[in-house]
Protein backbone atom coordinates (compact mmCIF):
# COMPACT_ATOMS: atom_id res chain seq x y z
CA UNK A 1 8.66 1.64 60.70
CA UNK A 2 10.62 -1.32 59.28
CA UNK A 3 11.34 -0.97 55.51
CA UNK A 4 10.55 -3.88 53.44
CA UNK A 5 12.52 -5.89 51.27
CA UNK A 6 11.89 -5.25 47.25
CA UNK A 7 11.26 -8.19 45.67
CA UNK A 8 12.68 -8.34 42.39
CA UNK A 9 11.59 -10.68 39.28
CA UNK A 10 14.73 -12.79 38.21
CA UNK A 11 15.23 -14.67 34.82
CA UNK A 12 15.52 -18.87 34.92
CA UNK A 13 16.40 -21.50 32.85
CA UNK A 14 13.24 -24.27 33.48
CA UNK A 15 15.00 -27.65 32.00
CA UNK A 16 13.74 -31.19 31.94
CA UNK A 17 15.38 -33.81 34.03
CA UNK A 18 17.90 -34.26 31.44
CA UNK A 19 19.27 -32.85 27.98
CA UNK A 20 16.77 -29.84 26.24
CA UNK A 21 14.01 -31.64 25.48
CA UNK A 22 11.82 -34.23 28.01
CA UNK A 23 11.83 -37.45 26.27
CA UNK A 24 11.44 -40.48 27.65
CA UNK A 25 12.89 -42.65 29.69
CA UNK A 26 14.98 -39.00 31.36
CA UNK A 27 11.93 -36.92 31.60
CA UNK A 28 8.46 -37.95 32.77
CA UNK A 29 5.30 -37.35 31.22
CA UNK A 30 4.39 -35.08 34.31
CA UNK A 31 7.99 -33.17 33.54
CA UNK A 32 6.68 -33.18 29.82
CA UNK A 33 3.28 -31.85 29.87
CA UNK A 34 4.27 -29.21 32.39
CA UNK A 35 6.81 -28.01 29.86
CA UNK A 36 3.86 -27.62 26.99
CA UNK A 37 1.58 -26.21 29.27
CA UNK A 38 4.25 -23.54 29.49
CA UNK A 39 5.10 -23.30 25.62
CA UNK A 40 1.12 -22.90 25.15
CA UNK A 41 1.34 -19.97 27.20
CA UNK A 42 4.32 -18.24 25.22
CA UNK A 43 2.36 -18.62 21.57
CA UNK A 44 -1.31 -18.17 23.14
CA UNK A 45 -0.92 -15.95 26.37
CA UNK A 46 -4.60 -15.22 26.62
CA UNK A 47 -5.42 -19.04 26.82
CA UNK A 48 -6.34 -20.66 30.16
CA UNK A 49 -3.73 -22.70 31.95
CA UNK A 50 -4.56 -26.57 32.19
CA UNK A 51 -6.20 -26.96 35.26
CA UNK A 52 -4.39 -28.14 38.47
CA UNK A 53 -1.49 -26.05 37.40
CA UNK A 54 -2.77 -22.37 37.23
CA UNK A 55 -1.51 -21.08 40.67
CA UNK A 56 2.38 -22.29 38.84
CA UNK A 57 2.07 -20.86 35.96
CA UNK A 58 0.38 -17.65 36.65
CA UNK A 59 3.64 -16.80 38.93
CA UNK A 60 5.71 -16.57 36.33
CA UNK A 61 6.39 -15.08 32.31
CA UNK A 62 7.19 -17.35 29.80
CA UNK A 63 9.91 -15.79 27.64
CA UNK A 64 11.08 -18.09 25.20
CA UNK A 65 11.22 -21.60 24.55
CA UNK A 66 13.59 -24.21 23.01
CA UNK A 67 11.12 -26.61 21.28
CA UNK A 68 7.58 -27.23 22.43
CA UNK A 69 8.68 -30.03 25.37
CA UNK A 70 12.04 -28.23 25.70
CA UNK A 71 13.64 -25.79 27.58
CA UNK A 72 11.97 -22.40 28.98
CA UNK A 73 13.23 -18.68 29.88
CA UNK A 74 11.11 -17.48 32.50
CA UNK A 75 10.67 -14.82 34.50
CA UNK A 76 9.48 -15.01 37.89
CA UNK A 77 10.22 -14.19 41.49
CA UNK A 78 13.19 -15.83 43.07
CA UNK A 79 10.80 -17.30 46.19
CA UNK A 80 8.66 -19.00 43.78
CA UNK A 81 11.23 -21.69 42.48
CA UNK A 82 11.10 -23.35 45.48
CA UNK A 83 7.11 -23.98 44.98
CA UNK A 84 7.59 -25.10 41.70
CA UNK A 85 10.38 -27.58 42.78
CA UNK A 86 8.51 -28.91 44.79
CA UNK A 87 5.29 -29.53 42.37
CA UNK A 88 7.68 -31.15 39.86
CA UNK A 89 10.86 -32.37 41.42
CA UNK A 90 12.03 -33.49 37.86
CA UNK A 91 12.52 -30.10 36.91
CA UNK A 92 15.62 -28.28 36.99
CA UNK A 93 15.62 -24.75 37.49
CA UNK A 94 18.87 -22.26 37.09
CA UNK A 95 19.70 -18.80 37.07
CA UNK A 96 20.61 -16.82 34.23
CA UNK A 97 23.94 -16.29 33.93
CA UNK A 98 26.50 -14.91 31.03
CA UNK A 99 29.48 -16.22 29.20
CA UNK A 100 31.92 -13.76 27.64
CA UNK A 101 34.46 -13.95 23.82
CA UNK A 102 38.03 -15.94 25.13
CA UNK A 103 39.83 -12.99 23.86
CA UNK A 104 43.05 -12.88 25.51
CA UNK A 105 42.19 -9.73 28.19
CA UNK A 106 44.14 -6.39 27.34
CA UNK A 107 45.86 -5.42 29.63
CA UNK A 108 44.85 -2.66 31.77
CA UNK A 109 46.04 -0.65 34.79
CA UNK A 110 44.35 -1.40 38.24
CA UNK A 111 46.13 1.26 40.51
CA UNK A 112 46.85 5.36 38.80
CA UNK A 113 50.19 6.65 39.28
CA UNK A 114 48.68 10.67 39.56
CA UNK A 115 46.70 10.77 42.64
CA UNK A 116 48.10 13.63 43.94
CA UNK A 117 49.64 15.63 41.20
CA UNK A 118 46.82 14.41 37.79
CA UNK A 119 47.82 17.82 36.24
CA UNK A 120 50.85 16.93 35.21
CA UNK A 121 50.54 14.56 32.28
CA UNK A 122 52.53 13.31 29.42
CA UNK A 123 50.87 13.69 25.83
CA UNK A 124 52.35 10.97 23.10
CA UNK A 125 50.98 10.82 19.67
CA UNK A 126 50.72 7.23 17.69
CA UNK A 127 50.92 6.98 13.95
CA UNK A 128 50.83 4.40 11.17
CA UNK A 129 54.75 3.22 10.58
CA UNK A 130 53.65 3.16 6.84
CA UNK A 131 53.17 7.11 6.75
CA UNK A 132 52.89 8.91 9.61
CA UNK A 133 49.17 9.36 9.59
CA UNK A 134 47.62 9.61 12.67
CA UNK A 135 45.58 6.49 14.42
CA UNK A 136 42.76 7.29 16.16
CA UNK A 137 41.28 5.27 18.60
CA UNK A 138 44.19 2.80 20.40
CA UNK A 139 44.52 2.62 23.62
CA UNK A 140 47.51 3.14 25.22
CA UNK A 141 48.46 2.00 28.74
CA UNK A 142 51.65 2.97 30.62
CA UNK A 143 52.97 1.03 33.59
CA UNK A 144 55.59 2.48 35.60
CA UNK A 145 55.15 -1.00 37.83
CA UNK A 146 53.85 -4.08 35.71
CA UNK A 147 53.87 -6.04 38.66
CA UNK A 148 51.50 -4.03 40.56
CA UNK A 149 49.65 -2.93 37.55
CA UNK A 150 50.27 0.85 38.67
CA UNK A 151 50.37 3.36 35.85
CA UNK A 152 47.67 5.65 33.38
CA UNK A 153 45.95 4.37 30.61
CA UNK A 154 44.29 6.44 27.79
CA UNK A 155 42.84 6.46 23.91
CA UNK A 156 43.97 8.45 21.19
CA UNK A 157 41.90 11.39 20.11
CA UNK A 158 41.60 11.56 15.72
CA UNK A 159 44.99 13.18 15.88
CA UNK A 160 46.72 9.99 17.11
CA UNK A 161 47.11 12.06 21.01
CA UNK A 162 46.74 10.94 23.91
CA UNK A 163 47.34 12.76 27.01
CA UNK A 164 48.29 9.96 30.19
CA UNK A 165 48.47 11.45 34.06
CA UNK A 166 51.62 9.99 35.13
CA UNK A 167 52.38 12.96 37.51
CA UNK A 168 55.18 14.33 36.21
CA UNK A 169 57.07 15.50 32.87
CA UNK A 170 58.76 12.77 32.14
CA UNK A 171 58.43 9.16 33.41
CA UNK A 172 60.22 5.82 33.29
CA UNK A 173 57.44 3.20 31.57
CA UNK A 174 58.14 -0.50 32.64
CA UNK A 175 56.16 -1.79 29.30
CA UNK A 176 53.71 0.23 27.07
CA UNK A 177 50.98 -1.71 25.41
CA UNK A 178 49.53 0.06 22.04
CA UNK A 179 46.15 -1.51 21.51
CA UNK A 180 44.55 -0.90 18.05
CA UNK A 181 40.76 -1.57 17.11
CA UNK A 182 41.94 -3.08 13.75
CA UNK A 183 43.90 -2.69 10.69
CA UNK A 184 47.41 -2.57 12.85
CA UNK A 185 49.41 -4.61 15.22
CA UNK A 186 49.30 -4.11 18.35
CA UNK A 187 52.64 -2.46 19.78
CA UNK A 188 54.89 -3.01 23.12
CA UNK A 189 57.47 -1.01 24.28
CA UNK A 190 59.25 -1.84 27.23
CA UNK A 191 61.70 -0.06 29.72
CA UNK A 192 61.47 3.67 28.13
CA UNK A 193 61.38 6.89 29.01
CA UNK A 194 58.27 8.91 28.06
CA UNK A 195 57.51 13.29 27.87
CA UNK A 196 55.63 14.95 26.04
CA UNK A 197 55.78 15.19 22.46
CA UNK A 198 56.84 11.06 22.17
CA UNK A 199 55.96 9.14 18.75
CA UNK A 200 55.00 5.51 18.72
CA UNK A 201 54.74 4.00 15.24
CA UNK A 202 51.94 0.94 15.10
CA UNK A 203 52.52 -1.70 12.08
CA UNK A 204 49.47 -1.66 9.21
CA UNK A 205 48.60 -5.26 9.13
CA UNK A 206 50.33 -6.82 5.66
CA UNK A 207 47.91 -9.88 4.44
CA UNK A 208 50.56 -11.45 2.80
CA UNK A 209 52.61 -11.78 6.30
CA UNK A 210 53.64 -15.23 7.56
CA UNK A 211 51.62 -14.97 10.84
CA UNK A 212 51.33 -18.25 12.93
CA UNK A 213 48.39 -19.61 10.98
CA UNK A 214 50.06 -19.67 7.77
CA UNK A 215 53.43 -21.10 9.19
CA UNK A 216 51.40 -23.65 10.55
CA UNK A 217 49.04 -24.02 7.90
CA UNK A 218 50.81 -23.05 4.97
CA UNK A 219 49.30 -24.85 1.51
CA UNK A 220 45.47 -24.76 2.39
CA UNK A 221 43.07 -25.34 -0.73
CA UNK A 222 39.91 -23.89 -1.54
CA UNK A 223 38.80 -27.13 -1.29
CA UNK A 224 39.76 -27.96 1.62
CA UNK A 225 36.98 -29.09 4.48
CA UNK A 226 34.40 -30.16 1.57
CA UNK A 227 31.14 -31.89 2.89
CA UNK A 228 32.15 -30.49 6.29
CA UNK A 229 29.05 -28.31 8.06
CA UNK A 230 30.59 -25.90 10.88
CA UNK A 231 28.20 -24.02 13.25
CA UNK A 232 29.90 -21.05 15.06
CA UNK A 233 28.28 -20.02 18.20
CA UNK A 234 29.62 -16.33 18.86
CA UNK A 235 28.88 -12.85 18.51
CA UNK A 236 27.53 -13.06 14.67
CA UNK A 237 29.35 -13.12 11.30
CA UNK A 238 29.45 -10.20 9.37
CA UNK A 239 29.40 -10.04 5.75
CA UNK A 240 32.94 -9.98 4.35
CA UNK A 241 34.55 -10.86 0.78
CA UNK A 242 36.73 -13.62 2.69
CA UNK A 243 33.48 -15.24 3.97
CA UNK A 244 30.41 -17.52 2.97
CA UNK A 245 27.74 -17.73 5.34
CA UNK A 246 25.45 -20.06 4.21
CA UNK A 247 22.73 -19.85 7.08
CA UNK A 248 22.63 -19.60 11.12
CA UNK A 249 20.14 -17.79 13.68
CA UNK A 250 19.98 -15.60 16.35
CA UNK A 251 18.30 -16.75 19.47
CA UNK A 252 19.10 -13.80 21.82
CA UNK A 253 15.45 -13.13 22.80
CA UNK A 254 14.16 -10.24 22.17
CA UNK A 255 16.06 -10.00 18.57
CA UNK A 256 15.30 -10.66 14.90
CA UNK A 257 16.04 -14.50 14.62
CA UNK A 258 17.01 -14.10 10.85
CA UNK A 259 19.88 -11.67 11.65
CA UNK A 260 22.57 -13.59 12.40
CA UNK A 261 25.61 -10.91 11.52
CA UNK A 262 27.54 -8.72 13.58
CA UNK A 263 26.68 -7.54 16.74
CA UNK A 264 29.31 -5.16 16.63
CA UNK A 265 32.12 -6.74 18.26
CA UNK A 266 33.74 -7.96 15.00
CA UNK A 267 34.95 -11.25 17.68
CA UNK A 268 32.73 -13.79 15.76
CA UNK A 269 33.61 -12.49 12.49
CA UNK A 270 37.68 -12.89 13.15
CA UNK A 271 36.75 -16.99 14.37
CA UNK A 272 34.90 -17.71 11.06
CA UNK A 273 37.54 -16.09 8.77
CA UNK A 274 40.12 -18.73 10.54
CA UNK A 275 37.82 -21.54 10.43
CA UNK A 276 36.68 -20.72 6.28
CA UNK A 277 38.24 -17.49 5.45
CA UNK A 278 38.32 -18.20 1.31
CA UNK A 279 40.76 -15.33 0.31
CA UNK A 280 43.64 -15.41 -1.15
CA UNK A 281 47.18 -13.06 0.48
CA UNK A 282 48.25 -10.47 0.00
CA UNK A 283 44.51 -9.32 -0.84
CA UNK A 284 42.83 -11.53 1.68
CA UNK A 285 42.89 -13.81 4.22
CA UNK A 286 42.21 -17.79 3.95
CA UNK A 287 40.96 -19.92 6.58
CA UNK A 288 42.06 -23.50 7.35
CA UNK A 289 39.15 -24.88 5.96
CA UNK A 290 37.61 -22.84 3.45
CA UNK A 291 35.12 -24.95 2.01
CA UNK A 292 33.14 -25.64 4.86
CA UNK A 293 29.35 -24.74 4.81
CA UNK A 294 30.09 -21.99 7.15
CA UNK A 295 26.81 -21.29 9.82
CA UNK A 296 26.64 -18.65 12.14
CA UNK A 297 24.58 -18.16 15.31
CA UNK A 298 24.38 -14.78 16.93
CA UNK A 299 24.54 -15.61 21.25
CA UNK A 300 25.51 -12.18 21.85
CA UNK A 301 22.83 -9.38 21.68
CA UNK A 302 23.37 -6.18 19.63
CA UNK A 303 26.53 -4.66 21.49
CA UNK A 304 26.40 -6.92 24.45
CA UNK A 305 29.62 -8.06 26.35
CA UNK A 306 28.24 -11.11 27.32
CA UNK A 307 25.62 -13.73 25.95
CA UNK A 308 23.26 -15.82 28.49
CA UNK A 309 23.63 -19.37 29.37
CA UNK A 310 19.90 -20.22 27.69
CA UNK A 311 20.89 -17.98 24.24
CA UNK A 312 24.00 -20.39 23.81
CA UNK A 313 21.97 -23.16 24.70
CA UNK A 314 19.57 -22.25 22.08
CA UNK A 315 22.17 -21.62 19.83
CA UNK A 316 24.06 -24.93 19.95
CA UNK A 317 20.70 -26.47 19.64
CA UNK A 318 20.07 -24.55 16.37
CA UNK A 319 23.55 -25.92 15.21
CA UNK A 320 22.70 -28.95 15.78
CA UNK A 321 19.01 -29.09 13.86
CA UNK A 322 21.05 -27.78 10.97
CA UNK A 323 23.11 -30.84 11.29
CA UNK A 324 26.66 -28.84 12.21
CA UNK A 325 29.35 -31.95 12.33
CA UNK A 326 31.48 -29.18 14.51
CA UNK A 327 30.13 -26.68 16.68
CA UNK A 328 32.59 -23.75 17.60
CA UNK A 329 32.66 -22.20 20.68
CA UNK A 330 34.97 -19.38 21.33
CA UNK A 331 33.61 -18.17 25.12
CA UNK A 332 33.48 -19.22 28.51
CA UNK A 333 34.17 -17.81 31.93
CA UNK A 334 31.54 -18.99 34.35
CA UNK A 335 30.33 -21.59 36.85
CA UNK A 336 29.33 -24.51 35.45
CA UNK A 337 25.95 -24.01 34.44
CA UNK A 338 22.88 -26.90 33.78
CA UNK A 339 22.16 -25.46 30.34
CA UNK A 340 25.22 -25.23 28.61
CA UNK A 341 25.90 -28.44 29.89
CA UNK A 342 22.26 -30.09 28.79
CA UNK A 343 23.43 -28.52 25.09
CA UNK A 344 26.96 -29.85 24.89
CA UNK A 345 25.41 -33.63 25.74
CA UNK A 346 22.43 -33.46 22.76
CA UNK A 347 24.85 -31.99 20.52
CA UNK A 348 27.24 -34.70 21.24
CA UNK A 349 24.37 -37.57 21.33
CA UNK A 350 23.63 -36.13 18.26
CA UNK A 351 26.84 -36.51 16.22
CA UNK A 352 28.35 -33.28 16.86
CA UNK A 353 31.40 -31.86 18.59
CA UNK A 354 31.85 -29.06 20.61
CA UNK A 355 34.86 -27.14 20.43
CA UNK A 356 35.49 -24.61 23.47
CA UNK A 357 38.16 -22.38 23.82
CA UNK A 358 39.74 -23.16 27.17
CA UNK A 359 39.96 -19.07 28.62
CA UNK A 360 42.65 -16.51 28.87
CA UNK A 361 43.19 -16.18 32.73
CA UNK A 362 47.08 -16.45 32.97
CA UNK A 363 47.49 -20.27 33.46
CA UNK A 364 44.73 -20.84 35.72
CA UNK A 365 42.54 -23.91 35.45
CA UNK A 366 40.03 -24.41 31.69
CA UNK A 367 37.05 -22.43 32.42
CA UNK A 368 33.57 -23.63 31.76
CA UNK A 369 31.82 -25.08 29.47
CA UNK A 370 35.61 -25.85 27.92
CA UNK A 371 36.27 -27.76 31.20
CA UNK A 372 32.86 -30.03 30.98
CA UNK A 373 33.70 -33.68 29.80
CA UNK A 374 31.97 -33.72 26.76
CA UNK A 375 33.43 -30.61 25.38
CA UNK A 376 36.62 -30.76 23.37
CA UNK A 377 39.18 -28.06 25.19
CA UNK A 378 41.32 -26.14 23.28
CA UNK A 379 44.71 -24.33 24.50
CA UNK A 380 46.52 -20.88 22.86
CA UNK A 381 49.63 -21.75 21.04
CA UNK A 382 52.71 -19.28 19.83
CA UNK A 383 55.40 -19.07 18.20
CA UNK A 384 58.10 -16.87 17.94
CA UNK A 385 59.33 -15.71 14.86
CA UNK A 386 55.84 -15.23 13.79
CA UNK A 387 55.06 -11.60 14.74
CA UNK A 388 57.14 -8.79 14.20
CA UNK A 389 59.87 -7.26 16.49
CA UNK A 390 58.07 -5.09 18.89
CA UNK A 391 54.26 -5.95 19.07
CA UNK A 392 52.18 -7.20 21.88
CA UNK A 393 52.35 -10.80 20.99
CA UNK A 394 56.00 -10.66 22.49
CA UNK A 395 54.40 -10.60 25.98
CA UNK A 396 52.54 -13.47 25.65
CA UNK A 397 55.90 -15.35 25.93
CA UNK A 398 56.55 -17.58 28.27
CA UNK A 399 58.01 -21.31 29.48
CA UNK A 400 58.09 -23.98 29.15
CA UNK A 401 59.25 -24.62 25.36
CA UNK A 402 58.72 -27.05 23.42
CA UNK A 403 61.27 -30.40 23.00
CA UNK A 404 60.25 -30.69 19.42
CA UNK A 405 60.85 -27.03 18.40
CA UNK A 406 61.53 -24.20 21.16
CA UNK A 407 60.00 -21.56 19.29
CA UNK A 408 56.69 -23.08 20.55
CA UNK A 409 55.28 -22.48 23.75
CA UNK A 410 51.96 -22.06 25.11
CA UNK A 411 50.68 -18.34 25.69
CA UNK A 412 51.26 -16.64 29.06
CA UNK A 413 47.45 -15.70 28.91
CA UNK A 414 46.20 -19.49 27.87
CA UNK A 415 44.07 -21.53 30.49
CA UNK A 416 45.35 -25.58 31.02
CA UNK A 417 45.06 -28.09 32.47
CA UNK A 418 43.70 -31.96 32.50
CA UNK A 419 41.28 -31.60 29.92
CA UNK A 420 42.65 -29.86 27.29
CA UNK A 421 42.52 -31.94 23.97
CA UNK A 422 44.18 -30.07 21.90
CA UNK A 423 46.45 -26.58 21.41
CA UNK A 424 46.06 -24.33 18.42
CA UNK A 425 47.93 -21.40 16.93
CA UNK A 426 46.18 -18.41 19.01
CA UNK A 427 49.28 -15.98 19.43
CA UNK A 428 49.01 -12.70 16.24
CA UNK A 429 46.39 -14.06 14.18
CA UNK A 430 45.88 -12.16 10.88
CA UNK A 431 41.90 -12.81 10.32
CA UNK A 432 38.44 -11.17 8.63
CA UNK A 433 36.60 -8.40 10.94
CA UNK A 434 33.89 -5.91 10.02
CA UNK A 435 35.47 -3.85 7.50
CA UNK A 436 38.66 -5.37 7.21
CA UNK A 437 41.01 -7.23 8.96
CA UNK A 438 42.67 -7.34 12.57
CA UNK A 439 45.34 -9.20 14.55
CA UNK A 440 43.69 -10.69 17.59
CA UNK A 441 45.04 -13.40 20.28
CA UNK A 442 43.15 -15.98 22.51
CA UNK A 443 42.14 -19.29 23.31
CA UNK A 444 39.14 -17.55 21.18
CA UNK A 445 41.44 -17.67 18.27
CA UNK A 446 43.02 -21.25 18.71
CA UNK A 447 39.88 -22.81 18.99
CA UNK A 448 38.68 -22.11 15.43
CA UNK A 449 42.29 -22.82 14.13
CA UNK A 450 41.84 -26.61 15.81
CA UNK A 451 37.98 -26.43 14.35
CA UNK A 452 39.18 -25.54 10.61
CA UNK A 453 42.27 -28.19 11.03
CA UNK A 454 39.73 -30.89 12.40
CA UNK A 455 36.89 -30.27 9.47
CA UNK A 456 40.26 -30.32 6.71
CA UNK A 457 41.35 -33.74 8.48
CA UNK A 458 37.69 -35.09 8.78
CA UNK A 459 36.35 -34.11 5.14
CA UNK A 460 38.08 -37.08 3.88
CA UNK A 461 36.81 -39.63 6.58
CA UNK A 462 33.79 -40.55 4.76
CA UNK A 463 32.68 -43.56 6.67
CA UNK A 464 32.93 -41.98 9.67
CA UNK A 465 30.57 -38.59 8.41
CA UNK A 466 28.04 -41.48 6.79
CA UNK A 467 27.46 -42.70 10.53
CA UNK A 468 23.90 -42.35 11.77
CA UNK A 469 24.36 -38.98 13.66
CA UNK A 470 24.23 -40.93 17.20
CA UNK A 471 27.04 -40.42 20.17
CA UNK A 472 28.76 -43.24 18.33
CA UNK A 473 29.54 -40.77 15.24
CA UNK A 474 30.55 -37.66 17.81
CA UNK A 475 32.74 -40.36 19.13
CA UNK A 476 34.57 -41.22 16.27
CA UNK A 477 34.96 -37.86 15.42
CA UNK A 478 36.83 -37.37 18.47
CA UNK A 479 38.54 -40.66 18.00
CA UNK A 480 39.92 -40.10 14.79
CA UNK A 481 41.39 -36.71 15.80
CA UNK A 482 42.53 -37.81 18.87
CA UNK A 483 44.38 -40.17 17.44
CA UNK A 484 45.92 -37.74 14.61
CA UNK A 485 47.55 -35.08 16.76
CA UNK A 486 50.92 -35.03 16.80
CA UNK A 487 52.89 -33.62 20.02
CA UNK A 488 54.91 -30.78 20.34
CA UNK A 489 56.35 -31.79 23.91
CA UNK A 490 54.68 -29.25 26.09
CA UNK A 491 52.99 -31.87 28.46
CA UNK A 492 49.23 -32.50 27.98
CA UNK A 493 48.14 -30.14 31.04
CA UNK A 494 49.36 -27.74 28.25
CA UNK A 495 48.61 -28.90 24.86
CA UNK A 496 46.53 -32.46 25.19
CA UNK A 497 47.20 -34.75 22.50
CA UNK A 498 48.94 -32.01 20.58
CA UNK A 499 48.43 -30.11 17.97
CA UNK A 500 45.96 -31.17 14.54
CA UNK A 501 48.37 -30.75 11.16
């Protein structure tokens, strides 16, 4: 007997024929009314569909919505989109799909030294440099060939140990990464000699050290960024002394729209301390922008990895109802995708920029929705000199340098290409996290840096924040900081027009 094929209930993305909403002249009335026959259904399921359409609608579950003639999540089988193509041709129908934080990747080991003898291993311990306390949680990964990624990777138990099956007693390490949660830097050793009983000493992170935010940024006021609204589109904002959240929502369906915090990956909580961070070293951090009405809106559900094309769609949306002049946007990753794109053009017809971190895959072309044309693309800069002596940050090195200054260079882990606009400082950054403070890198992280430098460079264009909020205003936003960047002589496949001082 022939087994049959399960058929399996996917989530969409139903969008008009252009942008979120189905106004006229993009949208027809047909593409309209189908839309709030479909929101009726979401806030009164019992309630008969119009008539004509009830066969449509009764194949699928409404999820959420994205105003009343707007966007839709459905659910529904994968064989019925072509049926309801077909009834309304001026709808466009996608897939779910998920964007991730453009954290610079840690790096890991892809092929295990110990196949044949794992007993023998080598247990290290790693402890604070400040007393010898034992740090719990890092992980540590040992290549014996960096090239080929071959090696053993482990985490610290709460003594600081860590036990790592290189197949023998003692082993020659090509480069050992020390990753920390937070609260350290992270370490690199390269070209030792490991056995049992080793000590690695981790840095505690100093406030008051010159990372490459404050060399770049170095006299910020409190008052800097005033009448400046920022929106930042991430994994939530936690509450922090450095921080003022002012408002924001949470449109992962399924969750409490009023808690916009932490989802507890900290990642969103590190961008808005570099965008507004209001504290003052050694006992805090500061931002580039601190006075900013700071928003936050939560894309990424409670522990998730990865946030849904329609929850960032909703979320930039949101941003832009509160009337965000910048819209921050530290992920990316994926095929270009309908929705995001549909949310970047309102929010730029609307008077807003979007500010995308261009993606941390070694050098390869700007990932998506950085690489969409109406985005504004953002590059990882570094500089030497601005994280200590042996800490990962020194393997982000790499040419070309820059003619004005060759301790600049753009990260070994930063994405480029045509469309990046600009390059921030995205190499050590000392910024807020839940509980404290951590040292991240990323395009993630020079994206808010150019974000906070934009909003401190606009606040004092008044003329151009009094525009009607139109695509005129979100162009001379761009304009203006266009315009303003200075270069650094890295070529603009590397840092666009430069970087925004």
């Amino acid at each position: 007997m022939a087994k049959t094929t399960k058929r399996v209930v996917q989530q969409f993305v139903v969008l008009p024929t252009r942008g979120l909403r189905a106004t006229q002249p993009h949208s027809s009335p047909r593409v309209a009314n189908f839309l709030l026959s479909l929101n009726q259904t979401l806030v009164a399921p019992k309630m008969a569909a119009p008539q004509g359409i009830e066969h449509l609608i009764e194949k699928m579950r409404v999820l959420d919505s994205i105003h009343e003639d707007g966007a839709k999540l459905v659910e529904m089988l994968p064989d019925d989109v072509s049926a309801l193509r077909a009834a309304n041709p001026g709808l466009r129908i996608v897939p779910v799909v998920y964007y991730y934080p453009a954290v610079a990747p840690r790096r890991a080991v892809a092929t295990a030294v110990a196949r044949v003898n794992a007993a023998k291993s080598i247990s290290i311990r790693i402890v604070s440099a400040a007393n010898q306390s034992p740090i719990a949680g890092v992980t540590v990964v040992a290549f014996t060939d960096f090239a080929n990624k071959a090696g053993a990777e482990g985490v610290t138990n709460a003594k600081g140990q860590v036990s790592l099956a290189l197949g023998a007693a003692k082993k020659k390490i090509e480069r050992l990464y020390l990753y920390a949660t937070s609260g350290f830097w992270n370490g690199l050793q390269q070209n030792v000699t490991l056995k049992t009983g080793a000590k690695f000493q981790l840095l505690k992170i100093d406030l008051g050290y010159t990372d490459e935010l404050k060399f770049i940024y170095p006299n910020v006021a409190l008052t800097d960024g005033t009448g400046l609204t920022v929106g930042v589109v991430d994994t939530g904002i936690a509450n922090h002394p450095d921080l003022t959240i002012v408002g924001g929502q949470n449109t992962v369906v399924g969750e409490n729209p009023s808690d916009f915090g932490d989802n507890g990956e900290g990642h969103g909580t590190h961008v808005g301390g570099i965008i507004a961070g209001h504290g003052t070293p050694p006992h805090g951090v500061r931002g580039i922008a601190p006075s900013v009405k700071l928003r936050s809106y939560r894309v990424f559900g409670k522990g998730a990895k990865g946030a849904t094309n329609y929850a960032i769609a909703k979320g930039v949306d949101a941003a832009v109802q509160d009337q965000c002049d910048l819209i921050n946007m530290s992920l990316g990753g994926g095929a270009a995708d309908e929705a995001t794109k549909a949310a970047v053009a309102d929010a730029r017809a609307a008077g807003s920029l979007v500010i995308v971190a261009a993606g941390n895959d070694g050098r390869q072309p700007v990932s998506f929705p950085a690489s969409d044309p109406l985005s504004i693309a953002v590059s990882a800069l570094g500089r030497k000199g601005t994280y200590p002596a042996g800490t990962a940050e020194v393997g982000d090195e790499m040419a070309p340098l820059a003619t004005s200054d060759p301790k600049y260079f753009i990260a070994a882990f930063s994405n480029v290409g045509l469309e990046i606009a600009f390059t921030g400082p995205g190499v050590g950054i000392i910024s807020t996290f839940p509980n404290g403070y951590a040292v991240m890198d990323g395009t993630s992280m020079a994206c808010p840096a150019v974000t906070g430098a934009a909003a401190r460079m606009l606040a004092g264009q008044k003329q151009i924040l009094g525009m009607p909020r139109n695509s005129a205003r979100s162009d001379a936003l761009a304009q203006f900081l266009m315009q303003a960047a200075k270069t650094l002589g890295l070529g603009t496949t590397f840092e666009g027009r430069g970087l925004l001082s």
